[in-house]
C-alpha atoms as a PDB file:
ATOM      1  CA  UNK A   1      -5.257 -18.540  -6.204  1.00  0.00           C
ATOM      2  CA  UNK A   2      -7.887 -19.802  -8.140  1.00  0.00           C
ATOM      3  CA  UNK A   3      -8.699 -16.057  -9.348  1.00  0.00           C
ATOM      4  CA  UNK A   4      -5.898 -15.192  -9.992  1.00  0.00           C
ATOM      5  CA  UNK A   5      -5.401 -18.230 -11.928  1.00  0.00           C
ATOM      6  CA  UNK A   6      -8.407 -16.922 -14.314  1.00  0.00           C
ATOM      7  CA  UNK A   7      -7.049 -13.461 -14.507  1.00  0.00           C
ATOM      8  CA  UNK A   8      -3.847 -14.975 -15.638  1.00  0.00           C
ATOM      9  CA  UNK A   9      -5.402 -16.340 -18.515  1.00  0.00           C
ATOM     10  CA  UNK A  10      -6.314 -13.049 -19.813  1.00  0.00           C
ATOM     11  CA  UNK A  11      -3.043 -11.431 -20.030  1.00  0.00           C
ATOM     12  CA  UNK A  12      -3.709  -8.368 -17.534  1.00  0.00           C
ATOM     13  CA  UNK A  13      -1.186  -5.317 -17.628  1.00  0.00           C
ATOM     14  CA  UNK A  14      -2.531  -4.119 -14.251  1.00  0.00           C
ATOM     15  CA  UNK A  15      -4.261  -6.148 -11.653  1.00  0.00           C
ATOM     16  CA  UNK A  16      -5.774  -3.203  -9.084  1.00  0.00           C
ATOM     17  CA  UNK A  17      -6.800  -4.669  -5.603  1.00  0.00           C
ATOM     18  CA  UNK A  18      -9.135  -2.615  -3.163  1.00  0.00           C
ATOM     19  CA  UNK A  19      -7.732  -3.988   0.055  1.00  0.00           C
ATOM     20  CA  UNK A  20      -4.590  -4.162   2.761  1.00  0.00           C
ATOM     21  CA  UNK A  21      -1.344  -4.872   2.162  1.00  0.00           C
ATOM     22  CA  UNK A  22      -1.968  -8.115   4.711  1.00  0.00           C
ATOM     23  CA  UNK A  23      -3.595  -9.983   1.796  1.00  0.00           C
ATOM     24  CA  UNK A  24      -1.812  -8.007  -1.055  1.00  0.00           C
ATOM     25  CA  UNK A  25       1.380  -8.836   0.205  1.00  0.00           C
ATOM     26  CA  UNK A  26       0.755 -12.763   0.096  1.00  0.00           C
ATOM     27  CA  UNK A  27      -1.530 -12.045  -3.159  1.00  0.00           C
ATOM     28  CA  UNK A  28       1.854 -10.575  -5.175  1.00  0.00           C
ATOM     29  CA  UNK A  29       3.717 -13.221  -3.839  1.00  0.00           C
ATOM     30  CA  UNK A  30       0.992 -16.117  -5.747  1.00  0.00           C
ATOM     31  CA  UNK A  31       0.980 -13.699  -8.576  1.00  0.00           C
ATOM     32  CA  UNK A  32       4.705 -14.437  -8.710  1.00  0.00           C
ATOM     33  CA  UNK A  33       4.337 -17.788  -8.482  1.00  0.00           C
ATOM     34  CA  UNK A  34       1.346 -18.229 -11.258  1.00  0.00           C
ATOM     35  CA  UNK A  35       4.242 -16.141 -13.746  1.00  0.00           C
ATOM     36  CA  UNK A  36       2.088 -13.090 -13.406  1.00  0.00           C
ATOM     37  CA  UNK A  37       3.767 -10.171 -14.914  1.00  0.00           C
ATOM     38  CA  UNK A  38       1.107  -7.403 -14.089  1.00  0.00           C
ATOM     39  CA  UNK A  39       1.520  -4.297 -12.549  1.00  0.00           C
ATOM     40  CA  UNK A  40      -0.469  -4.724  -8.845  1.00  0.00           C
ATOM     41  CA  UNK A  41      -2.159  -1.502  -8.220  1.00  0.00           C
ATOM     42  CA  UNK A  42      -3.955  -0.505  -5.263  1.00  0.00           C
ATOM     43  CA  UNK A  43      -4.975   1.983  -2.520  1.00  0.00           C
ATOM     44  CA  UNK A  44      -3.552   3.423   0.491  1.00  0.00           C
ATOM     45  CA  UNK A  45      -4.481  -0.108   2.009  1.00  0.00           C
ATOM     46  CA  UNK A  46      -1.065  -1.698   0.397  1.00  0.00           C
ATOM     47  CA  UNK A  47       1.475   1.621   0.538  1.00  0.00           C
ATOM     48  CA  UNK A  48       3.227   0.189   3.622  1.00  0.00           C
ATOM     49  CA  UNK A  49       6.212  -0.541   4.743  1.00  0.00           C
ATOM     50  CA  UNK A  50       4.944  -3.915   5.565  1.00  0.00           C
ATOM     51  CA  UNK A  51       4.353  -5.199   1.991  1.00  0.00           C
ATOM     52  CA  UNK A  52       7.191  -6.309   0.800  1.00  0.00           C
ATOM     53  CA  UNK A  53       7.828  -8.032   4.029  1.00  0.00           C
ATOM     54  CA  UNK A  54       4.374  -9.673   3.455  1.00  0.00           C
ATOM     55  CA  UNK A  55       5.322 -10.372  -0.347  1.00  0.00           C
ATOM     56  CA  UNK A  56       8.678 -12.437   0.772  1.00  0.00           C
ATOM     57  CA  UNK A  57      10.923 -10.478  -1.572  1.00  0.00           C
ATOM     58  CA  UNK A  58       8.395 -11.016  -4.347  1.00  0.00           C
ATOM     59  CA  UNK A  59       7.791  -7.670  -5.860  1.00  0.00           C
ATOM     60  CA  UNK A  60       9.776  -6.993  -8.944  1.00  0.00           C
ATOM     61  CA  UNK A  61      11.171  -3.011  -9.239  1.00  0.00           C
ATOM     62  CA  UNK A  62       8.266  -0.905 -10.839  1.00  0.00           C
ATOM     63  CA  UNK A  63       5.578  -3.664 -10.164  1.00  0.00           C
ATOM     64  CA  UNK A  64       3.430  -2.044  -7.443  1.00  0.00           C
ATOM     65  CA  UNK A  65       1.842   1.456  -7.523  1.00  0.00           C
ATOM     66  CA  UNK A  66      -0.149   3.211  -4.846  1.00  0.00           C
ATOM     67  CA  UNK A  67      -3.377   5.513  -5.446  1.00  0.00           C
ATOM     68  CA  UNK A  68      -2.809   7.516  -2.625  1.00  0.00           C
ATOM     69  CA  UNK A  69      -4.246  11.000  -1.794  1.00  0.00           C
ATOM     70  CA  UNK A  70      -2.954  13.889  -2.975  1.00  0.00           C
ATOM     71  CA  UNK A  71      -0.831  15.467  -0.734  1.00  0.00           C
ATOM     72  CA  UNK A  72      -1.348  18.509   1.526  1.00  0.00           C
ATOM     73  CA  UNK A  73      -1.433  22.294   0.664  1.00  0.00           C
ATOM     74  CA  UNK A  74       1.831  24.156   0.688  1.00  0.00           C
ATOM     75  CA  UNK A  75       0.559  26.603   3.204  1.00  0.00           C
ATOM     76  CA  UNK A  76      -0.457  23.279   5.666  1.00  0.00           C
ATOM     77  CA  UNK A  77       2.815  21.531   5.560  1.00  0.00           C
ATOM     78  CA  UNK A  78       3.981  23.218   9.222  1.00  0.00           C
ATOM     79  CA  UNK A  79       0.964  21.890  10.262  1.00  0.00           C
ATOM     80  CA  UNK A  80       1.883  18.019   9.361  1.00  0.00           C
ATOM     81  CA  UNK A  81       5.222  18.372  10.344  1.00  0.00           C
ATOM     82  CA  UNK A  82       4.260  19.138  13.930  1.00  0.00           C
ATOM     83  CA  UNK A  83       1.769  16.885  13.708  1.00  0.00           C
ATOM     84  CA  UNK A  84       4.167  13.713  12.453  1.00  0.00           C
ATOM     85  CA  UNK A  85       6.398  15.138  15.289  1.00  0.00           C
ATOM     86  CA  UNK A  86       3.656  15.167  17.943  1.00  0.00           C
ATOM     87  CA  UNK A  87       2.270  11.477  17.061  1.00  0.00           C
ATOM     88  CA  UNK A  88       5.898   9.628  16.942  1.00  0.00           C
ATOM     89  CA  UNK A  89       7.019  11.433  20.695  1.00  0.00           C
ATOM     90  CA  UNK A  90       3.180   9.989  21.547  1.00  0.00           C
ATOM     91  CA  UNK A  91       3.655   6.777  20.420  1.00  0.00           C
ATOM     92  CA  UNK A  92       6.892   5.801  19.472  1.00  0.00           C
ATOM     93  CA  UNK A  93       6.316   5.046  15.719  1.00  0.00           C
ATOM     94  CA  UNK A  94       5.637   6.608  12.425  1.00  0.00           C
ATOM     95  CA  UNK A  95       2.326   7.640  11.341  1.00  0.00           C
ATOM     96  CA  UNK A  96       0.499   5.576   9.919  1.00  0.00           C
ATOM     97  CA  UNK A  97      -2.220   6.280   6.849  1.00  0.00           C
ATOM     98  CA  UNK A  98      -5.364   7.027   8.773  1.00  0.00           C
ATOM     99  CA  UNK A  99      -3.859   7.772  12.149  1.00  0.00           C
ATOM    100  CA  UNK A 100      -4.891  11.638  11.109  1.00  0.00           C
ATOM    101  CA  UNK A 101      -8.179  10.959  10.506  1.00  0.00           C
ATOM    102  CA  UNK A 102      -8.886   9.016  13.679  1.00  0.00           C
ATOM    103  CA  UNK A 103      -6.909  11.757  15.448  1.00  0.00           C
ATOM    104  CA  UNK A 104      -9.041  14.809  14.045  1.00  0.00           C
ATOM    105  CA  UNK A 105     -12.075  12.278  14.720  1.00  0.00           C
ATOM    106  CA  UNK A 106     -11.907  12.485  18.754  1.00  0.00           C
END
């Protein structure tokens, strides 16, 4: 809080944050709270489906944007279908960001 007190003071138009949506979820929601108008732009770490849960109905429409990776090639797509398919029959849930990596990784 007390950071974001400081940035506050300088009038940001985008606050980016390097981390997981478990702290950017509760970090939008002091941002709210401090008046905080800023965009809140991050990594692949706060794309979930968890952080507006985490944020308590704190994000305002347009406020967060995600630097993801670019998707995959056209001639791949097949390929991460099945694979999407494969994981949730596995596991009973939705992929989730690095679950690919850590598959092709074993």
């Amino acid at each position: 809080s007390a950071i974001l007190t400081s940035i506050k003071s300088v009038k940001p138009d985008v606050i980016f944050y390097g981390g997981m949506d478990a702290i950017g979820g509760p970090m939008i929601r002091q941002m709210k709270q401090l008046g905080i108008t800023a965009k809140f732009m991050g990594g692949d770490g706060i794309c979930s489906s968890e952080l507006p849960k985490l944020a308590n109905g704190t994000i305002a429409d347009d406020q967060v944007v995600c630097a993801e990776a670019a998707g995959v090639e056209a001639s791949q797509v097949g390929v991460l279908d099945k694979f999407k398919a494969d994981f949730k029959k596995k596991f009973g849930t939705n992929v989730q960001i690095y679950a690919p990596y850590a598959y092709d990784a074993v």
